[in-house]
C-alpha atoms as a PDB file:
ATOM      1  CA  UNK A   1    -144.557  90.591 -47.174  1.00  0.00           C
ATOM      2  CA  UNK A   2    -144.167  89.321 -50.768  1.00  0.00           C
ATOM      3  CA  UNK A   3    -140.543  90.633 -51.276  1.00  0.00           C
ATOM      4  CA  UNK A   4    -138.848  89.699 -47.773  1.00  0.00           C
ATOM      5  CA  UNK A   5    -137.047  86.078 -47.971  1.00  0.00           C
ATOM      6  CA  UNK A   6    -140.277  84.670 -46.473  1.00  0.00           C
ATOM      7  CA  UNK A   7    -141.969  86.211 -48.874  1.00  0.00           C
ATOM      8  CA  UNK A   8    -140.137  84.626 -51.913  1.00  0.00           C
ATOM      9  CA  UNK A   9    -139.769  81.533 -50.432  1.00  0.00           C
ATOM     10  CA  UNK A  10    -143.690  81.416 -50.227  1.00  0.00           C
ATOM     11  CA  UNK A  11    -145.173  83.102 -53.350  1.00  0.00           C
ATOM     12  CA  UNK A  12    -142.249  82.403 -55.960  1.00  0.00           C
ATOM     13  CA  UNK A  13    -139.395  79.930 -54.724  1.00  0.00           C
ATOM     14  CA  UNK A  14    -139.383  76.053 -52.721  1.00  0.00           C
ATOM     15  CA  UNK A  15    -141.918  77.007 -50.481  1.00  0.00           C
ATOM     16  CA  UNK A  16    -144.587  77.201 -53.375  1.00  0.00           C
ATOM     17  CA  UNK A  17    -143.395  74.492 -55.544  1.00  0.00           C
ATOM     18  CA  UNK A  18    -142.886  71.831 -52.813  1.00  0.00           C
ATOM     19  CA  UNK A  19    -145.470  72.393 -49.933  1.00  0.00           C
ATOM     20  CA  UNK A  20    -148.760  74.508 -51.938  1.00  0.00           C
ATOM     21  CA  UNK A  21    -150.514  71.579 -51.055  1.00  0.00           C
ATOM     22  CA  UNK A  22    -150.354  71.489 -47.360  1.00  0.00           C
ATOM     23  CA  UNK A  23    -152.958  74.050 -44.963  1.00  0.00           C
ATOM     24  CA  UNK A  24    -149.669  74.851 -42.989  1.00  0.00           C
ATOM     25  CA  UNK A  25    -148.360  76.406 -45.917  1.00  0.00           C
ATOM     26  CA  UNK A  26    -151.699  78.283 -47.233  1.00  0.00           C
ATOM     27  CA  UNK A  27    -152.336  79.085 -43.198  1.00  0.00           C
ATOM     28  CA  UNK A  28    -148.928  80.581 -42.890  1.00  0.00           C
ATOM     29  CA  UNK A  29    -149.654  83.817 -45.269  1.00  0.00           C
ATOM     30  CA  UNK A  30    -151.892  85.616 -42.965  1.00  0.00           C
ATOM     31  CA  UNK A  31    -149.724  85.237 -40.052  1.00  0.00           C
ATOM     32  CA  UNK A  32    -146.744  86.625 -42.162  1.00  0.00           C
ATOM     33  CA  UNK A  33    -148.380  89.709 -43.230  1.00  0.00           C
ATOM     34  CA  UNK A  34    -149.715  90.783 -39.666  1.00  0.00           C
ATOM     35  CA  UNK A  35    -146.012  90.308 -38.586  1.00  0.00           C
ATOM     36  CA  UNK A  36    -145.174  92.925 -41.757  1.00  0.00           C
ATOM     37  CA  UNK A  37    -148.100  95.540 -41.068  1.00  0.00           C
ATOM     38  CA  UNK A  38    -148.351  94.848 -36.989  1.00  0.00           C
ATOM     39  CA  UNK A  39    -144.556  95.909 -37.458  1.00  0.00           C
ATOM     40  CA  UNK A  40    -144.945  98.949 -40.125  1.00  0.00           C
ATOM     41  CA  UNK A  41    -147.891 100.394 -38.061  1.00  0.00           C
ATOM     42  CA  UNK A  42    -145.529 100.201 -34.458  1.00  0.00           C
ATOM     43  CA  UNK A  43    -143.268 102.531 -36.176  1.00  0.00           C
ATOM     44  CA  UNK A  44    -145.845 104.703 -37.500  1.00  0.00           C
ATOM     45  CA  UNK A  45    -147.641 104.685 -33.802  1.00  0.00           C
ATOM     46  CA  UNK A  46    -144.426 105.741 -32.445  1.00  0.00           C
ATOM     47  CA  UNK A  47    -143.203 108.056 -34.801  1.00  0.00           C
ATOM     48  CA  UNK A  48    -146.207 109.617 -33.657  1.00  0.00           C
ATOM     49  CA  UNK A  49    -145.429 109.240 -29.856  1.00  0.00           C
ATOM     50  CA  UNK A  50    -148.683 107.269 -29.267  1.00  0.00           C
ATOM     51  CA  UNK A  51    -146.859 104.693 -26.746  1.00  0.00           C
ATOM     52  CA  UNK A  52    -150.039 102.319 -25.348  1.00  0.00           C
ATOM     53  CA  UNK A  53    -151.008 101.747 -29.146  1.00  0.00           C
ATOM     54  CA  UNK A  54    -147.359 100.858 -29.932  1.00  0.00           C
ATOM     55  CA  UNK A  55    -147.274  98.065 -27.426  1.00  0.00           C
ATOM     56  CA  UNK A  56    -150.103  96.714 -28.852  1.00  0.00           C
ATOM     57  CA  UNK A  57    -149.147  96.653 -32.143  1.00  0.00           C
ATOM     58  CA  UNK A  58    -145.587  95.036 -31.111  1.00  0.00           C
ATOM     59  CA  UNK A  59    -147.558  92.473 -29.610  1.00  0.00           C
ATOM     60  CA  UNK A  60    -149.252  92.048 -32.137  1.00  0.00           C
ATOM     61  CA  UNK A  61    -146.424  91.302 -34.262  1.00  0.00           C
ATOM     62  CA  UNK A  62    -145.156  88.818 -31.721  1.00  0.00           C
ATOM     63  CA  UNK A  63    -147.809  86.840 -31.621  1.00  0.00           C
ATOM     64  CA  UNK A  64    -147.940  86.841 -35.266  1.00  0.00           C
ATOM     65  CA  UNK A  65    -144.410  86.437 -35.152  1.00  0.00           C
ATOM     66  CA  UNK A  66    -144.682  83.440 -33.241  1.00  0.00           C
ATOM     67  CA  UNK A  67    -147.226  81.315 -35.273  1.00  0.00           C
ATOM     68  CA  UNK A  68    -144.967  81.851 -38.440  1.00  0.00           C
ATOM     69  CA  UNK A  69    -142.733  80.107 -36.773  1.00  0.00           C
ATOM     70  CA  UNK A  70    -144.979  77.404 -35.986  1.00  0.00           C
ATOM     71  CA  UNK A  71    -146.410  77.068 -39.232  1.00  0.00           C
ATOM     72  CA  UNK A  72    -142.960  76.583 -40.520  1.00  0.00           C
ATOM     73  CA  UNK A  73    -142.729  74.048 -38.067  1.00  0.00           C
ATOM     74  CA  UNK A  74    -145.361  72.203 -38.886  1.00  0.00           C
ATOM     75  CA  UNK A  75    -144.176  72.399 -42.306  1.00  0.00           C
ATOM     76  CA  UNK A  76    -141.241  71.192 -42.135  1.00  0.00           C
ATOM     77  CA  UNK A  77    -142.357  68.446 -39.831  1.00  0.00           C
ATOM     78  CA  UNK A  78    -144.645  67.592 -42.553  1.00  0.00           C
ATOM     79  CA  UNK A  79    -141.923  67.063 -44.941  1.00  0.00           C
ATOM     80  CA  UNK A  80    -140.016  64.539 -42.453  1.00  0.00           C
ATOM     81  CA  UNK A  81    -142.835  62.034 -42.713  1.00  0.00           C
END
């Protein structure tokens, strides 16, 4: 999760220099990286034909998924005011 565009954008680019200071931005890394492993562990779970565990995991990713994107909307909210 540290090399995707999130991932820059976070550890190394804007996202770092501009909103470090804000708990949106240091609560948004966990979320990110369940999204990256919830993901990398559905394939594995499927590559090994193990169905019910795959639907949990792509859950899992979804609802990860999904508070990213809040995060980032709370952000960037944030940076209106």
């Amino acid at each position: 999760h540290h090399n995707c565009r999130l991932g820059k954008w976070y550890f190394q680019g804007e996202g770092k220099s501009h909103f470090a200071a804000s708990a949106n931005y240091r609560e948004l890394d966990h979320p990110h990286q369940d999204v990256h492993n919830s993901g990398v562990a559905a394939i594995n779970s499927m590559t090994n034909d193990n169905q019910e565990a795959t639907l949990k995991l792509l859950q899992k990713m979804e609802t990860a998924s999904m508070l990213v994107l809040s995060k980032l909307e709370a952000i960037a909210l944030e940076s209106e005011s």
